[in-house]
Protein backbone atom coordinates (compact mmCIF):
# COMPACT_ATOMS: atom_id res chain seq x y z
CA UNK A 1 5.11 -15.45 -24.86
CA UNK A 2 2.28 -15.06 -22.42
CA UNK A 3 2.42 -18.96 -21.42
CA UNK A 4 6.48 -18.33 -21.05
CA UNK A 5 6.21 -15.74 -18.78
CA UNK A 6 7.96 -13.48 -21.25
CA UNK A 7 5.25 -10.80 -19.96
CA UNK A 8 7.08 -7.61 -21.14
CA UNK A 9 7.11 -8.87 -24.54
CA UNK A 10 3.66 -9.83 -24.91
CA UNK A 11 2.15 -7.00 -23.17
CA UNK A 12 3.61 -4.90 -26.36
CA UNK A 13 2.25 -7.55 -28.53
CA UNK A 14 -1.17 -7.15 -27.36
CA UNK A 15 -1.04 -3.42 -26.12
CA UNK A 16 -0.49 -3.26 -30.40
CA UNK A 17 -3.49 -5.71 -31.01
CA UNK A 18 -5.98 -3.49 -29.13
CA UNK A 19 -5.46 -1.13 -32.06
CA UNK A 20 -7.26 -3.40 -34.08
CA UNK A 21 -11.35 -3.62 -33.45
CA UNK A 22 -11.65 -7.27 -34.16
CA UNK A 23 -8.86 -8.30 -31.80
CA UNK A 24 -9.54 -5.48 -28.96
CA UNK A 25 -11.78 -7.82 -26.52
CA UNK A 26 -9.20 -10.81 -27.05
CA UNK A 27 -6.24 -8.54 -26.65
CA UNK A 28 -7.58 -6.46 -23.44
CA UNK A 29 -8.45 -10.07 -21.85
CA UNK A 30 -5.09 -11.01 -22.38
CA UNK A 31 -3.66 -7.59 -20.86
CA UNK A 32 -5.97 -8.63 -17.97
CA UNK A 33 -3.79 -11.99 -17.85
CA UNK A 34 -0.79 -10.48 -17.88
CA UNK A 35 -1.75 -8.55 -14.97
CA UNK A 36 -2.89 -10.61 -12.95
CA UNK A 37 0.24 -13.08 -13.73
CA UNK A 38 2.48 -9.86 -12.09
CA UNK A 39 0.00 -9.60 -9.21
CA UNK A 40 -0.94 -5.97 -10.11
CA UNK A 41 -4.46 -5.71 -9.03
CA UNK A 42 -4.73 -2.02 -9.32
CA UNK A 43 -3.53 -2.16 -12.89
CA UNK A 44 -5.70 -5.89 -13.35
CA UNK A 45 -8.62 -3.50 -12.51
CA UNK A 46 -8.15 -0.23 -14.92
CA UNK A 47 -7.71 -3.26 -17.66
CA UNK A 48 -11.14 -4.99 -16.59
CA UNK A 49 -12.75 -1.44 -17.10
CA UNK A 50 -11.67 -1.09 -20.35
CA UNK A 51 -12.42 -4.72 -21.15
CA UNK A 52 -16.22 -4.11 -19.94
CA UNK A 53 -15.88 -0.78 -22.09
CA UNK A 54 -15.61 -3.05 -25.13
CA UNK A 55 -17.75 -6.02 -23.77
CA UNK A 56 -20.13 -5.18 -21.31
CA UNK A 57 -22.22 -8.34 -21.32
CA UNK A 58 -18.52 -9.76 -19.91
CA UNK A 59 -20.59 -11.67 -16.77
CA UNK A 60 -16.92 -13.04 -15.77
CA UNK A 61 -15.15 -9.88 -15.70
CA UNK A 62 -17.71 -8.01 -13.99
CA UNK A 63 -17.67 -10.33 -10.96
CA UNK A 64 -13.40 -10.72 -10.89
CA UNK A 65 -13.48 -6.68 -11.17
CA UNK A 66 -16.08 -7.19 -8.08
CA UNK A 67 -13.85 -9.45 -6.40
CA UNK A 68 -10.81 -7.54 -5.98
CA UNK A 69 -12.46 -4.41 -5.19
CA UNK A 70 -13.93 -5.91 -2.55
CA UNK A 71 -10.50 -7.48 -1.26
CA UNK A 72 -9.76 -4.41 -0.56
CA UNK A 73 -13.05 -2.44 0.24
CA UNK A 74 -16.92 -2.88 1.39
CA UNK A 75 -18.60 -6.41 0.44
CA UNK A 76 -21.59 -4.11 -0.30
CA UNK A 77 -20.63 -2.98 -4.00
CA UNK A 78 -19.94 -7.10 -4.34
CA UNK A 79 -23.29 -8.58 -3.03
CA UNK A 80 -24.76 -5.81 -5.41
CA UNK A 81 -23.23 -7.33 -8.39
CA UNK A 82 -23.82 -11.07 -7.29
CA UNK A 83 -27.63 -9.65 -6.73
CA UNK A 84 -27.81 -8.36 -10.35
CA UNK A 85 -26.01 -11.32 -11.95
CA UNK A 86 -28.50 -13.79 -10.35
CA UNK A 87 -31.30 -11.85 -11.70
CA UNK A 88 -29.89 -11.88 -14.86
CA UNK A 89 -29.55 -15.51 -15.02
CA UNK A 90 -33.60 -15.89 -14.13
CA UNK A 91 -33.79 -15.01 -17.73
CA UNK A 92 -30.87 -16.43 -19.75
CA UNK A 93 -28.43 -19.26 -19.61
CA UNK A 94 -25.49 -19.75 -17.58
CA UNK A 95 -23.28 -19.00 -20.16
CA UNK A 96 -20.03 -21.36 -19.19
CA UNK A 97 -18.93 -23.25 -15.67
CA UNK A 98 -16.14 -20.38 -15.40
CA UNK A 99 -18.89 -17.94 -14.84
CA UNK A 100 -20.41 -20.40 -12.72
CA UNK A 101 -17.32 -20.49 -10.50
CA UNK A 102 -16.81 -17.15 -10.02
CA UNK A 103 -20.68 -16.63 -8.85
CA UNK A 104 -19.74 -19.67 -6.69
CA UNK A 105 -17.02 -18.16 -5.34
CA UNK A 106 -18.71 -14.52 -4.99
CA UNK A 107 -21.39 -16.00 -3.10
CA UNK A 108 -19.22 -17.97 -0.63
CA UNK A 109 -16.94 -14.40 -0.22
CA UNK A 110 -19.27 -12.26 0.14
CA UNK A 111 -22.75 -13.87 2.09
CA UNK A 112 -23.40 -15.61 4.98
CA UNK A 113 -26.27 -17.58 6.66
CA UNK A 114 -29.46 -18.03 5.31
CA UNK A 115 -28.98 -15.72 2.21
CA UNK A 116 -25.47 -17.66 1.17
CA UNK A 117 -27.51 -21.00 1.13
CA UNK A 118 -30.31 -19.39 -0.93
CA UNK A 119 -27.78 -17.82 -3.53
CA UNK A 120 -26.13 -21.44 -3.96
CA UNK A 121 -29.81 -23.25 -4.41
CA UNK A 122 -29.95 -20.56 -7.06
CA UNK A 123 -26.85 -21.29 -8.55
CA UNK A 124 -27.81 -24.98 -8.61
CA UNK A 125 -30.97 -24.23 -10.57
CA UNK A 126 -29.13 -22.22 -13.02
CA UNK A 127 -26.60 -24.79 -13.73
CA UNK A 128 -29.24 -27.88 -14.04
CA UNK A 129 -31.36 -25.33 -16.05
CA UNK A 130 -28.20 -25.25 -18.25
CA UNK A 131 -27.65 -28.92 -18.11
CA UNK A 132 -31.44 -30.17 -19.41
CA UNK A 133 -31.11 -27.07 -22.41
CA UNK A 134 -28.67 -28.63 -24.14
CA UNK A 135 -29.40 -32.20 -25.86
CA UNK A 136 -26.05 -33.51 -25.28
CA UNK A 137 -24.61 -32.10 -21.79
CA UNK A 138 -21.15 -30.66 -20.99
CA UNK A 139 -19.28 -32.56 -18.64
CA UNK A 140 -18.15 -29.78 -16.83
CA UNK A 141 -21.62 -28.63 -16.09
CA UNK A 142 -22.66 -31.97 -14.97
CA UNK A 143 -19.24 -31.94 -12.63
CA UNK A 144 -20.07 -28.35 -11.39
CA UNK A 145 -23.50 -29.45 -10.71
CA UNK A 146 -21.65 -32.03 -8.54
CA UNK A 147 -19.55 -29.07 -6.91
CA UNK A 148 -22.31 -27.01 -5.89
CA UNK A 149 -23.80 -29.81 -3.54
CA UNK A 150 -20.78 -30.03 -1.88
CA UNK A 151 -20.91 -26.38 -1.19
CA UNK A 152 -23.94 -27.14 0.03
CA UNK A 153 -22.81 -29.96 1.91
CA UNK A 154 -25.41 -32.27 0.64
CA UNK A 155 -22.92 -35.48 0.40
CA UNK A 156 -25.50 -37.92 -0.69
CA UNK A 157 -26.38 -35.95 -4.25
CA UNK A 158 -22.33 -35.35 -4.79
CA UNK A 159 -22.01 -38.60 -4.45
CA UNK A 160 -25.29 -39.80 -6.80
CA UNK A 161 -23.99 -36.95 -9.19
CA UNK A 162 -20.28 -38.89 -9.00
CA UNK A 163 -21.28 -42.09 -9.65
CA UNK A 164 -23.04 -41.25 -13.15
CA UNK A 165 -19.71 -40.71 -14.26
CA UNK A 166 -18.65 -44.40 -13.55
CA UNK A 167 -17.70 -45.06 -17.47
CA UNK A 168 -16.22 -41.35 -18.00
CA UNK A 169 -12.72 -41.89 -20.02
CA UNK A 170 -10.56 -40.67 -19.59
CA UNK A 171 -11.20 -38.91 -16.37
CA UNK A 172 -11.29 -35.54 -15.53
CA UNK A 173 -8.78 -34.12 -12.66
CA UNK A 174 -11.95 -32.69 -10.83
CA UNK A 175 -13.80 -36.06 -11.18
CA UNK A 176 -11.10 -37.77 -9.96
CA UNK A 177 -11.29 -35.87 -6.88
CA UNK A 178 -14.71 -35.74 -6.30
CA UNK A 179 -14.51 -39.45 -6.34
CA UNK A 180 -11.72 -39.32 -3.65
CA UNK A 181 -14.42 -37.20 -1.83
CA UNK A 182 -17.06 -39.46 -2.03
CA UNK A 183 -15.12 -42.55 -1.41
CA UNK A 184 -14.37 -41.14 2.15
CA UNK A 185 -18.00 -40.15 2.54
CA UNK A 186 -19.13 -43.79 1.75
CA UNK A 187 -16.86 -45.37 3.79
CA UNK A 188 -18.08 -47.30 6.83
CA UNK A 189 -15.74 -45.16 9.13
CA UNK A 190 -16.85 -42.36 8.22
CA UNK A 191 -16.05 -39.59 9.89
CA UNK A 192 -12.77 -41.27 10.86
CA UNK A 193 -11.17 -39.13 12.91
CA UNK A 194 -8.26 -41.68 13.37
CA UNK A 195 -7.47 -41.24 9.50
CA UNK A 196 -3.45 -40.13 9.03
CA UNK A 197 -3.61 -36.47 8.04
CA UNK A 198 -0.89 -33.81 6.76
CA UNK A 199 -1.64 -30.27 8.29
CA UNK A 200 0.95 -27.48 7.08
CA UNK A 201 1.07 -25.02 9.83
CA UNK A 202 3.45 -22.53 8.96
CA UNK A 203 2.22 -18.33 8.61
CA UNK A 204 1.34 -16.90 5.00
CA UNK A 205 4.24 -16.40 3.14
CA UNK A 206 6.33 -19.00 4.66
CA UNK A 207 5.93 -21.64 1.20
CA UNK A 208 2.80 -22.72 2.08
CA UNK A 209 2.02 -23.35 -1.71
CA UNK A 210 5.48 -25.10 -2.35
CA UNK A 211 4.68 -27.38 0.60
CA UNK A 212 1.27 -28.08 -0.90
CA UNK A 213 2.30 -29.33 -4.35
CA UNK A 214 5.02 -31.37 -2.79
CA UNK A 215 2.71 -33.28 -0.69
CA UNK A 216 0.14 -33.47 -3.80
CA UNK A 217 3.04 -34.90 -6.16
CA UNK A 218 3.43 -37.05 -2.67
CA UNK A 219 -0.03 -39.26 -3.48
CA UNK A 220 -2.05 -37.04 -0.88
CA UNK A 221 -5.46 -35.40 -1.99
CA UNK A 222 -4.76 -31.20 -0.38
CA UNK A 223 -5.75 -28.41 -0.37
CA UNK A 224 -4.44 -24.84 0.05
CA UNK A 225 -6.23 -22.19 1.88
CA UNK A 226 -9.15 -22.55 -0.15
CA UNK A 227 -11.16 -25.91 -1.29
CA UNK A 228 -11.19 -25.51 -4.98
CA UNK A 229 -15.01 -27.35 -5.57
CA UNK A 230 -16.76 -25.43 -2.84
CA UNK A 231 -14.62 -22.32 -3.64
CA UNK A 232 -15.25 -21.77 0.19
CA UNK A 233 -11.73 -21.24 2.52
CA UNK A 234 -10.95 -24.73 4.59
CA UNK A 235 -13.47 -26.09 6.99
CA UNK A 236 -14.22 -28.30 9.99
CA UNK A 237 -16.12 -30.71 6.70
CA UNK A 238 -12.78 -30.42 4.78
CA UNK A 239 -10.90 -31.95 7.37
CA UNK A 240 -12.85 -35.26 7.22
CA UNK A 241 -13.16 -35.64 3.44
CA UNK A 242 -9.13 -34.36 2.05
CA UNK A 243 -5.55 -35.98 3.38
CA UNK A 244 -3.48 -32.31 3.40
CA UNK A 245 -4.01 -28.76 4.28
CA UNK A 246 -1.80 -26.07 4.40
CA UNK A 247 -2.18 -22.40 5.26
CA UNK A 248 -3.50 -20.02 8.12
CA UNK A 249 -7.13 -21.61 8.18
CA UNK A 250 -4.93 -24.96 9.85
CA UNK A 251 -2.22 -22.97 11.72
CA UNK A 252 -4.51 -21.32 13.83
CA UNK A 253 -5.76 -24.23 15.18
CA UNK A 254 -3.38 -26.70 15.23
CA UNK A 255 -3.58 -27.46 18.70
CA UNK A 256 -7.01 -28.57 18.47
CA UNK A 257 -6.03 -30.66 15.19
CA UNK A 258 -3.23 -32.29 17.20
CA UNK A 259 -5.52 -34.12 19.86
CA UNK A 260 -8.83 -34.03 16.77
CA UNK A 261 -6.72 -36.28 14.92
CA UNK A 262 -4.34 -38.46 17.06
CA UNK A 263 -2.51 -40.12 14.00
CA UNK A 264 -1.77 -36.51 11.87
CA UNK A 265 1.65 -35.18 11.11
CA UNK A 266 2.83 -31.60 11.63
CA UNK A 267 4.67 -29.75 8.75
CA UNK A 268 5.68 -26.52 10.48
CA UNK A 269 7.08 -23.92 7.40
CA UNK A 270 9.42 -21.15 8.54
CA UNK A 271 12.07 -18.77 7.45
CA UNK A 272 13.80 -15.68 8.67
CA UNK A 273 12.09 -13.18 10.29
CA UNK A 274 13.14 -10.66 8.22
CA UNK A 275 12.78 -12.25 4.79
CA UNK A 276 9.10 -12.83 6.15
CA UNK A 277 8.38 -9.52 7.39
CA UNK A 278 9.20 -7.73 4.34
CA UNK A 279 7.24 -10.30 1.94
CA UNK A 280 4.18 -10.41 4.55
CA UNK A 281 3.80 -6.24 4.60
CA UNK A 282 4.04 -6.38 0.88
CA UNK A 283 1.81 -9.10 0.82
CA UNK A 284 -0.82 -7.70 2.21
CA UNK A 285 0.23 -3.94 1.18
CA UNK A 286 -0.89 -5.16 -2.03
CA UNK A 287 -3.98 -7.38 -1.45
CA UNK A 288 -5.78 -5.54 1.37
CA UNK A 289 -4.04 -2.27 1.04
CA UNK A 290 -2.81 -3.05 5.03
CA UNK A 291 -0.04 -1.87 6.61
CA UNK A 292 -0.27 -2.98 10.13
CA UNK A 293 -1.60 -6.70 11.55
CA UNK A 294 -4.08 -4.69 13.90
CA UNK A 295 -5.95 -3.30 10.48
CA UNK A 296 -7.30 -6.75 9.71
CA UNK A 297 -9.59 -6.76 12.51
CA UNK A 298 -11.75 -3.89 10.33
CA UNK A 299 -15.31 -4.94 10.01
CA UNK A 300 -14.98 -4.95 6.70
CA UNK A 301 -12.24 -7.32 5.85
CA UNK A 302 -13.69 -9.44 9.27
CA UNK A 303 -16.88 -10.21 7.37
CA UNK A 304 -14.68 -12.34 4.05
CA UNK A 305 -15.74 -15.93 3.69
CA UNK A 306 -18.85 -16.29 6.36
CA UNK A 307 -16.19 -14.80 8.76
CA UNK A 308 -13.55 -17.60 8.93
CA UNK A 309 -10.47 -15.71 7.67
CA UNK A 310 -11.34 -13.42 10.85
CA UNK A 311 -10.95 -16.02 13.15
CA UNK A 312 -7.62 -16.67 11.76
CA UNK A 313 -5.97 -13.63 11.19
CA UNK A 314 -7.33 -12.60 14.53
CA UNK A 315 -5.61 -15.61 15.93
CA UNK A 316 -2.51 -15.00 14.27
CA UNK A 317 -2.34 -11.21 13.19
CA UNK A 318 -3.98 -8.89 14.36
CA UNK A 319 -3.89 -8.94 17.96
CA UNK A 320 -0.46 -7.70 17.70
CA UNK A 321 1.11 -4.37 16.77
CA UNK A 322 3.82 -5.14 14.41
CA UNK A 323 4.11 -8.48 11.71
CA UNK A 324 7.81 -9.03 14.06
CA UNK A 325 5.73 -9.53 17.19
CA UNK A 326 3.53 -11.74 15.46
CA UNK A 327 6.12 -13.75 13.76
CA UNK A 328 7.65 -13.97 17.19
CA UNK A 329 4.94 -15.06 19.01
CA UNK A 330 3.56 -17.70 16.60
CA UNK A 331 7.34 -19.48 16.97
CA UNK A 332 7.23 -19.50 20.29
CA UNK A 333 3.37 -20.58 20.39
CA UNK A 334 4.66 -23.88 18.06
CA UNK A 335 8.20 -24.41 20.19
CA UNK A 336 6.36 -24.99 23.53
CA UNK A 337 3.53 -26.67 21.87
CA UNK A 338 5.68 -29.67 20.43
CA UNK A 339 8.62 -29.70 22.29
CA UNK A 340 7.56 -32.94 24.55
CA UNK A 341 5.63 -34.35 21.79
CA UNK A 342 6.09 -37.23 19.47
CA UNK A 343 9.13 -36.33 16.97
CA UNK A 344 7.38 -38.68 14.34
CA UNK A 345 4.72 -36.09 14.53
CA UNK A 346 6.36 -33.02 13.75
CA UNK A 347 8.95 -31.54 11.62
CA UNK A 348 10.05 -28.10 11.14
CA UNK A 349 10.94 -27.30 7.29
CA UNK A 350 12.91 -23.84 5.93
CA UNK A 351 11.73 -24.47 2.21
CA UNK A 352 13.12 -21.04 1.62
CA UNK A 353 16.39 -22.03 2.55
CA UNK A 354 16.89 -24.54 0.09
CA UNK A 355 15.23 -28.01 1.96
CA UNK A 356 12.98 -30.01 0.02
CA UNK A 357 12.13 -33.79 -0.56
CA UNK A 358 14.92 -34.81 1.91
CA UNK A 359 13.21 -34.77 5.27
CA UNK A 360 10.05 -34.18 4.31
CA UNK A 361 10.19 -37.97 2.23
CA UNK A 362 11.70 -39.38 5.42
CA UNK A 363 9.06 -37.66 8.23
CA UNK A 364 6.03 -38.38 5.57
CA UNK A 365 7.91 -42.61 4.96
CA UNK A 366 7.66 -41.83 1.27
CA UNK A 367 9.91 -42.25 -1.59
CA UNK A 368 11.88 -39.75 -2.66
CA UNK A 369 10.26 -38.47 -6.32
CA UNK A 370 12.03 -38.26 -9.51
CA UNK A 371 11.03 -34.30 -10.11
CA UNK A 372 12.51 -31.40 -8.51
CA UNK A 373 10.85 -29.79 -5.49
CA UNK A 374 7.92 -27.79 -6.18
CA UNK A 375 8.62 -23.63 -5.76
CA UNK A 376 5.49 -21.35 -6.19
CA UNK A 377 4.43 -17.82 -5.89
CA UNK A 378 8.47 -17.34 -6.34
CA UNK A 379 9.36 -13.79 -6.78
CA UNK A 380 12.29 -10.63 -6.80
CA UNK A 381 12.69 -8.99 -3.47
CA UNK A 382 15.84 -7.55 -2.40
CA UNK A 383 16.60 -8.55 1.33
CA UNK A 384 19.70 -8.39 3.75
CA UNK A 385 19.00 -12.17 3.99
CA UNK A 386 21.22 -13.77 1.76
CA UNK A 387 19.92 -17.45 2.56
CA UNK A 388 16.38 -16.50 1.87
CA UNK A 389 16.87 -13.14 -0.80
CA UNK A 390 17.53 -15.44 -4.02
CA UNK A 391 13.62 -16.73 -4.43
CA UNK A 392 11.37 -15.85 -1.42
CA UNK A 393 8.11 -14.79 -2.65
CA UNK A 394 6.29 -11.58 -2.32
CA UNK A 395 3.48 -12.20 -4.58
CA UNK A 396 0.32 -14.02 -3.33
């Protein structure tokens, strides 16, 4: 029921299972699930607390129950956590790569400078520690190992870590990726800044993700927002070693991307200002407990990811009063930016309004794929809009 999305049902299933001692931990981690699937973090939360009730040694859920309280609050309470778990881990195994990930992540959130680089040396230690413990290694260790040097940006051990996987059958998604990493790193042009490109530029909540898996099912290696090995949000490295971006970290900048990379296409995602108003407020009503676009210039929320997502939302949000005036402006911002450029180099796309492959297979000179169009983060909002009311998101 769970994997159905049938989440009323299975929330009594398991609600009834934590009755039972020997399914509690299983059934609260599944409550946690559920959750999370309805983007409840305030309820995802209370059920983390009572998971950690029943299992505090629960490494994982301590640092997700971290993370979102720190989404919304202080990074203090976080870096404490991170602090504690690192100690922990002088004296016992890394108990599984998703641990591993969310430290990973945690570290990249929540530090900066100097003490972020000596957390993910740390991390690295932990997970070859890990690695030379066990007579027979885990693959995913051994491809997590490879992750962690490109957080640290050390391309020469990713790609020595790749390559011992030459023979690996059949092959992991991640090492398939890392390989498409590499491959660009090795080249003799690299950096090749003359490399075709695909940067989404439209505003959160504007189907960002959508456009994303389209351009994935398209042949080219994205990402969205964040780079999933480095768990880090997109950076100036990214744009060298990945084919598509999408989301605020590009849309910022997309000026500077236009002359950076002279043979990249534009994919500018929009819908009605209203349908995006009311899913942005409750977008970030929910998330950062914000009302307002000024509120994410708080030092607080500033100081996420080494900084970057301040540089964005700044650029986009939160030097204006209202999410209208924003919306406004960034339109206007993209409509005198393109209008004398190169049409092959730009398209405008209303994904919420129904358009899919059509334009986007004829701008992009690909053929047209025999699955529907990707929709993601789709869910119920109840708008005056009729074109965009039957499935614009307001989940993240």
């Amino acid at each position: 029921m769970l994997r159905q999305k049938q989440y009323n049902e299975a929330e009594i299933y398991f609600q009834e299972a934590t009755l039972d001692p020997s399914l509690r931990k299983d059934a609260l981690a599944a409550l946690v699930q559920i959750a999370q699937a309805q983007k409840d973090f305030t309820l995802k939360v209370k059920r983390l607390d009572q998971l950690l009730l029943t299992s505090p040694d629960l490494m994982e859920a301590e640092i997700t129950r971290a993370h979102l309280l720190a989404m919304k609050g202080p990074l203090a309470d976080y870096r404490a956590v991170i602090s504690e778990m690192m100690m922990v881990l002088k004296e016992r195994l890394l108990p599984s790569v998703q641990t591993g990930k969310k430290l990973l992540r945690g570290i990249q959130y929540a530090y900066t400078g100097s003490q972020r680089i000596h957390y993910l040396i740390n991390l690295l230690e932990f997970t070859k520690k890990a690695i030379d413990k066990d007579a027979n290694p885990n693959l995913n260790f051994r491809l997590f190992e490879a992750e962690i040097y490109f957080a640290l940006r050390d391309y020469s051990k990713l790609a020595d870590t790749v390559e011992q996987f030459h023979s690996q059958k059949p092959v992991p998604s991640v090492l398939r990726d890392l390989r498409k990493v590499v491959k660009k790193y090795k080249s003799q042009n690299f950096p090749d800044y003359s490399a075709p490109k695909v940067f989404c530029i439209g505003l959160s909540r504007t189907a960002t993700s959508s456009l994303y898996q389209a351009l994935k099912i398209l042949g080219f290696h994205t990402i969205h927002w964040l780079n999933p090995h480095t768990q880090k949000v997109i950076s100036d490295e990214d744009f060298l070693v990945f084919d598509g971006f999408a989301d605020i970290l590009v849309s910022y900048q997309f000026e500077k991307l236009y002359y950076t990379f002279p043979n990249a296409k534009f994919i500018y995602t929009t819908r009605t200002i209203e349908s995006w108003v009311h899913s942005i407020t409750t977008h970030y009503l929910n998330v950062r407990q914000i009302s307002t676009p000024m509120q994410l210039s708080l030092p607080d929320i500033k100081r996420r990811f080494d900084g970057a997502m301040a540089d964005a939302e700044w650029n986009l949000y939160a030097q204006h009063p209202n999410w209208e005036i924003a919306f406004q402006c960034f339109q206007q911002r993209v409509d005198q930016f393109f209008v004398n450029k190169p049409k092959d180099r730009f398209l405008e796309m209303q994904i919420c309004n129904g358009e899919g492959w059509g334009n986007l297979c004829v701008f992009l000179g690909k053929p047209i794929p025999d699955v529907p169009f990707p929709i993601t983060n789709q869910g119920p909002v109840h708008l005056n809009s009729k074109t965009d009311a039957e499935w614009c998101s307001t989940d993240i």
